[in-house]
N, C-alpha and C. Protein backbone atom coordinates (compact mmCIF):
# COMPACT_ATOMS: atom_id res chain seq x y z
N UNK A 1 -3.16 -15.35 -0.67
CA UNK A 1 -2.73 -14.28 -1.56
C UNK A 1 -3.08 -14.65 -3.00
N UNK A 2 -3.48 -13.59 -3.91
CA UNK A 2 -4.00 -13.64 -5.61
C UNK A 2 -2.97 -14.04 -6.04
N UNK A 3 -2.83 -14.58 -7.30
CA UNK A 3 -2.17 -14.95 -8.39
C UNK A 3 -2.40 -13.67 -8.85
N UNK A 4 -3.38 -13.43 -9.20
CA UNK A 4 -4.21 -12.55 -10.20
C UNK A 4 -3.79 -10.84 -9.44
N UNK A 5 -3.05 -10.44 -10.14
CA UNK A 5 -2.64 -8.97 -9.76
C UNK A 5 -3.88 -7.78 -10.18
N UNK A 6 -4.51 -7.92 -11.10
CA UNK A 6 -5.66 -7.29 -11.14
C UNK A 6 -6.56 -7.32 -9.89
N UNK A 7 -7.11 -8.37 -8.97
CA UNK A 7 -7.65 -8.53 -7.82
C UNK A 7 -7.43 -7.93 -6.53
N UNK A 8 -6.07 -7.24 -6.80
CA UNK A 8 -5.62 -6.72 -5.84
C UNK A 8 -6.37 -5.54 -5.12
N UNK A 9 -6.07 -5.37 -4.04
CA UNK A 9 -6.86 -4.21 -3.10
C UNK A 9 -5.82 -3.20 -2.55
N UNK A 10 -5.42 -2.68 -3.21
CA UNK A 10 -4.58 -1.56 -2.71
C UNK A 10 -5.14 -1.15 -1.15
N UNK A 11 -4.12 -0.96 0.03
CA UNK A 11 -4.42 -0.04 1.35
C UNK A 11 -4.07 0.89 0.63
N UNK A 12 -3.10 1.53 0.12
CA UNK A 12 -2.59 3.10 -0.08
C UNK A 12 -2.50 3.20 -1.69
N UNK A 13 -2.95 4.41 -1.91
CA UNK A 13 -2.86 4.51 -3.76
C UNK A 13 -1.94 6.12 -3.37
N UNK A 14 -0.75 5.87 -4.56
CA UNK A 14 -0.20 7.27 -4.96
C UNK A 14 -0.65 7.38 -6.56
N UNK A 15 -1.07 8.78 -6.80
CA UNK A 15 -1.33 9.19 -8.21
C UNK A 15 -0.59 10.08 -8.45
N UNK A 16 1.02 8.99 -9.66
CA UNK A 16 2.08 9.75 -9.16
C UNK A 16 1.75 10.47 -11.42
N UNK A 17 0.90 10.15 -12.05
CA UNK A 17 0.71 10.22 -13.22
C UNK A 17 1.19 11.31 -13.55
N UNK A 18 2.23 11.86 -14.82
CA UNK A 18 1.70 13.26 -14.81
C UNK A 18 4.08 13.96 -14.37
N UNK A 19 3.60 12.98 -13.31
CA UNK A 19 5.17 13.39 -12.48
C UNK A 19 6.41 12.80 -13.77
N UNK A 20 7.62 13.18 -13.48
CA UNK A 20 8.62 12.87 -14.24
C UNK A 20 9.59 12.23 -13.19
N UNK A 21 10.71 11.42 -13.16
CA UNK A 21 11.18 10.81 -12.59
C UNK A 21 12.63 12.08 -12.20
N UNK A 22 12.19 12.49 -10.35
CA UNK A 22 12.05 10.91 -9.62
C UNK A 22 10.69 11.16 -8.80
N UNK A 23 10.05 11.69 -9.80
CA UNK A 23 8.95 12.10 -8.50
C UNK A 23 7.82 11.33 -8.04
N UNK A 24 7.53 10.13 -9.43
CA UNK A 24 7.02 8.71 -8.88
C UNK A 24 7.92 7.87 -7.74
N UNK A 25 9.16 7.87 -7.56
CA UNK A 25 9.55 7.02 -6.70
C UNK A 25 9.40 7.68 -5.24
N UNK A 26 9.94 9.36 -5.30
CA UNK A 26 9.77 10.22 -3.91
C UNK A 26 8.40 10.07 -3.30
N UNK A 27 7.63 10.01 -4.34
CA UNK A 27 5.98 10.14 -3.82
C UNK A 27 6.13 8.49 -3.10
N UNK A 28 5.74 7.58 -3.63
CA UNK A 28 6.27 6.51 -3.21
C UNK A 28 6.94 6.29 -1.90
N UNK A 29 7.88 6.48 -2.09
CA UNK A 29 8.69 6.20 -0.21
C UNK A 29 7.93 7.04 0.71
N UNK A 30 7.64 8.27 0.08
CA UNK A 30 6.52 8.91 1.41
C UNK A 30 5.51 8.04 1.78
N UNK A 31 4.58 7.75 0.43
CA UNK A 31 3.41 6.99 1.18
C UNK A 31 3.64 5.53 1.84
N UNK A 32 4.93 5.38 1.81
CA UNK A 32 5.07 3.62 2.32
C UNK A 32 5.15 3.97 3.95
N UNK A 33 5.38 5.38 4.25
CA UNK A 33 5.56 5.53 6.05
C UNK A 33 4.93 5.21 6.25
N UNK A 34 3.55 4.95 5.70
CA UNK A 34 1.74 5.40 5.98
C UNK A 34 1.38 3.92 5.51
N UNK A 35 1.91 3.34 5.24
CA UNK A 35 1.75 1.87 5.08
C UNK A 35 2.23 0.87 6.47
N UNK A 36 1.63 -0.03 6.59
CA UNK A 36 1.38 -0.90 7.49
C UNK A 36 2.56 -1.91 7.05
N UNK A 37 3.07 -2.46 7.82
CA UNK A 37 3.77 -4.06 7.46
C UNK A 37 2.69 -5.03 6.71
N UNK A 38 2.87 -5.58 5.42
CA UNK A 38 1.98 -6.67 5.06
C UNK A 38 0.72 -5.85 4.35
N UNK A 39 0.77 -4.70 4.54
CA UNK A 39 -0.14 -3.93 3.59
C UNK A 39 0.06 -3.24 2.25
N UNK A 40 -0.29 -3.42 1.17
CA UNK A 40 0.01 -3.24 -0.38
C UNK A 40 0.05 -1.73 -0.73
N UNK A 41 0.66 -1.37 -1.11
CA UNK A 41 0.84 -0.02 -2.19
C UNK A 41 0.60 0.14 -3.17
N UNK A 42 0.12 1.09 -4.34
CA UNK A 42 -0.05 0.72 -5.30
C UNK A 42 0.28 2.43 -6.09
N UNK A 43 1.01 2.59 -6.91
CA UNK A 43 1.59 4.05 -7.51
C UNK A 43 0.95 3.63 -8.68
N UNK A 44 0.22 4.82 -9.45
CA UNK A 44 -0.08 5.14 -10.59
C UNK A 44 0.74 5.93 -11.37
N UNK A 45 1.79 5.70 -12.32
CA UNK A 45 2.84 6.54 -12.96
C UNK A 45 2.28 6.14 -14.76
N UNK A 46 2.83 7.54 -15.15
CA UNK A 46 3.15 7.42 -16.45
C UNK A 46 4.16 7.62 -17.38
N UNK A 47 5.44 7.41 -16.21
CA UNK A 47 6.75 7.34 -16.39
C UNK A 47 7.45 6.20 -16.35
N UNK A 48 7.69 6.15 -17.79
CA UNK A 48 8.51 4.83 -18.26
C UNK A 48 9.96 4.74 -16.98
N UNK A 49 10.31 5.69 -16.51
CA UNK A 49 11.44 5.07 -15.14
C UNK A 49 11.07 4.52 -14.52
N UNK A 50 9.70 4.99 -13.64
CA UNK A 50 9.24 3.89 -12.45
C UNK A 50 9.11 2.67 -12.54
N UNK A 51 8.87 2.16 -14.01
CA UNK A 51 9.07 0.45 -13.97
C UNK A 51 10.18 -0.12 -14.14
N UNK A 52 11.25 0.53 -14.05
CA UNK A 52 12.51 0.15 -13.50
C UNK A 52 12.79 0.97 -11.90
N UNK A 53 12.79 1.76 -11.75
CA UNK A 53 13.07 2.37 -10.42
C UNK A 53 12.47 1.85 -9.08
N UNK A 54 11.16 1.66 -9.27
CA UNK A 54 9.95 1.12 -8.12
C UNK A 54 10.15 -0.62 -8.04
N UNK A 55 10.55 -1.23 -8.65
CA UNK A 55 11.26 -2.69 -8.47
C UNK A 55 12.24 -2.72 -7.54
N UNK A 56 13.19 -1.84 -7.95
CA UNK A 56 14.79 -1.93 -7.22
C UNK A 56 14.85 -1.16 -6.13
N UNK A 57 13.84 -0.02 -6.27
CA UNK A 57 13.51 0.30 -4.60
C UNK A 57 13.08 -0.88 -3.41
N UNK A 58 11.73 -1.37 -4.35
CA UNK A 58 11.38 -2.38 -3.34
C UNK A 58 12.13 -3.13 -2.90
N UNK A 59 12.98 -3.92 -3.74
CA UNK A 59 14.28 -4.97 -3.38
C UNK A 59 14.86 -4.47 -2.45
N UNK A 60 15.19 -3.24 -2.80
CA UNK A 60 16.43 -2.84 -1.66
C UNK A 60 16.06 -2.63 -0.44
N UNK A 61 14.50 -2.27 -0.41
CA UNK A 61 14.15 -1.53 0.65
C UNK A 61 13.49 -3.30 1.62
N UNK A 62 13.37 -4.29 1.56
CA UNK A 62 13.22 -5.67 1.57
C UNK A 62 11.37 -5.61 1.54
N UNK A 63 10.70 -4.75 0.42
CA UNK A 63 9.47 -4.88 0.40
C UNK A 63 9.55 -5.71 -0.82
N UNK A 64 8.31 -6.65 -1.17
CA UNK A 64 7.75 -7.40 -2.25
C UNK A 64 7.16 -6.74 -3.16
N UNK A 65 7.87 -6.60 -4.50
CA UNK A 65 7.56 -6.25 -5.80
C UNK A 65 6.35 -7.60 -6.45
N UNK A 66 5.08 -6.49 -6.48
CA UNK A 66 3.58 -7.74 -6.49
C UNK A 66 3.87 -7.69 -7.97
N UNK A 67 4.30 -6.31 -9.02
CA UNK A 67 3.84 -6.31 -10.42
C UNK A 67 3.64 -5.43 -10.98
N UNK A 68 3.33 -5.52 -12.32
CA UNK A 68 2.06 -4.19 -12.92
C UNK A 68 1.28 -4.33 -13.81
N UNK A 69 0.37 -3.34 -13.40
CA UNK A 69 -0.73 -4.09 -14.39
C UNK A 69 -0.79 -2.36 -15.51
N UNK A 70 -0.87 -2.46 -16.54
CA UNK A 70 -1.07 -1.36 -18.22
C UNK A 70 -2.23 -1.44 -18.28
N UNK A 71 -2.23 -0.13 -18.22
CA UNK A 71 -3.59 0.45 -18.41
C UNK A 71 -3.39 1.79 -19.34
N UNK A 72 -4.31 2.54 -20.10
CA UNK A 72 -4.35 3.28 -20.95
C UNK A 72 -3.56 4.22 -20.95
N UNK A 73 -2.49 4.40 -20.70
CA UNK A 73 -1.81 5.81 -20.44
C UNK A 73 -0.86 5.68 -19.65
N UNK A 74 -0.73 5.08 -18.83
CA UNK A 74 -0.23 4.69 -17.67
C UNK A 74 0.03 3.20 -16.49
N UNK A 75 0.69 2.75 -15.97
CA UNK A 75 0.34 1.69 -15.52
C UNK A 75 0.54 1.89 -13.89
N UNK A 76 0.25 0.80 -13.50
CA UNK A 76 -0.17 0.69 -12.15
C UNK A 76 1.25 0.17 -11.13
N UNK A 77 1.49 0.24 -10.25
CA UNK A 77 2.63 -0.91 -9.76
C UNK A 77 2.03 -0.99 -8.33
N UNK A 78 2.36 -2.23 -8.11
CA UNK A 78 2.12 -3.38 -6.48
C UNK A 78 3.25 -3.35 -5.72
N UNK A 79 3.39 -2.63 -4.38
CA UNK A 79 4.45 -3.60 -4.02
C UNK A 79 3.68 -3.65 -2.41
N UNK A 80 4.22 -4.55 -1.51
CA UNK A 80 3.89 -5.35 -0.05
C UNK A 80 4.49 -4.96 0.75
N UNK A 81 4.60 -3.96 1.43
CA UNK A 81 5.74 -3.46 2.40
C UNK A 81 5.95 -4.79 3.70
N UNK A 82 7.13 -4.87 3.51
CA UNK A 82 7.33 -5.93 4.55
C UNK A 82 7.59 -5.44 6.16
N UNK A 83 8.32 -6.38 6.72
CA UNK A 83 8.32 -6.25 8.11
C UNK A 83 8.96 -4.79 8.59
């Protein structure tokens, strides 16, 4: 596994940009059905909630919060859906 969170390979991308909260996190739990155990997610938001909201989902939900990476407008978030 990367150190380097930029390297990452998203299986599933949501492009939740644009949305207001909670509609980055709803989009989110949908596409994690569609996620594999051990396979990465990756939401594109430009809502300052999701980088608090999409952490404490993952926790709760027992998936691995990878990060985020800022990018122009918007940032990116990682998480690892677990078992």
């Amino acid at each position: 596994m990367t150190s380097d969170i930029s390297l990452l390979k998203a299986d599933k991308i949501v492009d939740a940009r644009g949305m207001s909260c909670p509609g980055p996190l709803l989009a989110a739990k949908k596409a994690m059905t569609e996620v594999k155990p051990g396979q990465v997610l990756e939401v594109k938001s430009s809502d300052a909630g999701t980088l608090r909201d999409l952490p404490l989902w993952a926790n709760k939900m027992g998936y691995a919060f990878l990060g985020i990476l800022e990018e122009s407008g918007y940032t990116r978030i990682f998480v690892r859906k677990g078992k």
